[in-house]
Protein backbone atom coordinates (compact mmCIF):
# COMPACT_ATOMS: atom_id res chain seq x y z
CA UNK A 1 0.00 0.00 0.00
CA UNK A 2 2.90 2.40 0.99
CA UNK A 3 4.54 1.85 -2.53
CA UNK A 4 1.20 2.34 -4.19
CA UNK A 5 1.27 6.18 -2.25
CA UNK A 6 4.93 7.01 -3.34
CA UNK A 7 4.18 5.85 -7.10
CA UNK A 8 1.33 8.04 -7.39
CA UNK A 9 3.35 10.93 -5.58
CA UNK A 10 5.76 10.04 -8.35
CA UNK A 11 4.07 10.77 -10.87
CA UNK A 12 2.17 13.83 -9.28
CA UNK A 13 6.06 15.07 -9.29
CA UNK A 14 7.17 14.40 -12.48
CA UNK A 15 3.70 15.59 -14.14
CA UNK A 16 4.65 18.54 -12.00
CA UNK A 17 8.21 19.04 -13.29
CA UNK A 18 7.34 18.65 -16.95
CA UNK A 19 4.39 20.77 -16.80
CA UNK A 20 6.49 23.65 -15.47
CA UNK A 21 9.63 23.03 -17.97
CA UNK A 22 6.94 23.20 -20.51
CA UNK A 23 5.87 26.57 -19.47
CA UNK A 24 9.14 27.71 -18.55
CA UNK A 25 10.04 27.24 -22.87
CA UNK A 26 6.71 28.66 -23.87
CA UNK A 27 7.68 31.72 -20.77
CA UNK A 28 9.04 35.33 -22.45
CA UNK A 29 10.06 36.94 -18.97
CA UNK A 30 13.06 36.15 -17.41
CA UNK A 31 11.80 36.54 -13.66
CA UNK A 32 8.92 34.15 -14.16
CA UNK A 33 11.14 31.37 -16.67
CA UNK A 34 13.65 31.87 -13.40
CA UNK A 35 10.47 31.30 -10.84
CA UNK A 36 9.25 27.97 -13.42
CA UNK A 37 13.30 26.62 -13.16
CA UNK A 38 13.35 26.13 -9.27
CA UNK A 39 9.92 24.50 -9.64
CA UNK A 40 10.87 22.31 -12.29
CA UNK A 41 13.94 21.31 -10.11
CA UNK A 42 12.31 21.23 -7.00
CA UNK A 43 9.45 18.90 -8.48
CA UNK A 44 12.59 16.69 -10.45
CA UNK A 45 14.67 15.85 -6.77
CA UNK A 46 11.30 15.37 -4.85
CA UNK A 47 10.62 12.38 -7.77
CA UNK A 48 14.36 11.24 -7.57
CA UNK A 49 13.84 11.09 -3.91
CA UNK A 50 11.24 9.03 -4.44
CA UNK A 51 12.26 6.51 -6.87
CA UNK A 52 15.35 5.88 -4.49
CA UNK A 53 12.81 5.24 -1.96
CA UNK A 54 10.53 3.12 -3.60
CA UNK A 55 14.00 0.86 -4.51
CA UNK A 56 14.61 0.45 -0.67
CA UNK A 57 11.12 -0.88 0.32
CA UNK A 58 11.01 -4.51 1.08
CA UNK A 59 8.53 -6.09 -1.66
């Protein structure tokens, strides 16, 4: 059940971090592609976290 939870918080995070690179390309101001970038990244080490995570769980 707990590795159900972290898959779908998984993929919440990576939706998350390629919805907001997407933006960040389609983005003209430079404050707001900056704002997008530390999303993108923040969203991208929460799913890494994850995925290391999920590895350690006993099956």
């Amino acid at each position: 059940m707990l590795k159900l939870l972290m898959k779908g918080m998984y993929y919440y995070h990576l939706f998350q971090h390629r919805h907001n690179e997407q933006l960040q390309q389609d983005c003209l101001c430079a404050e707001l592609k900056m704002k997008l970038k530390v999303k993108a990244t923040y969203h991208y080490s929460k799913a890494l976290e994850l995925v290391s995570k999920m590895q350690t769980l006993p099956l």
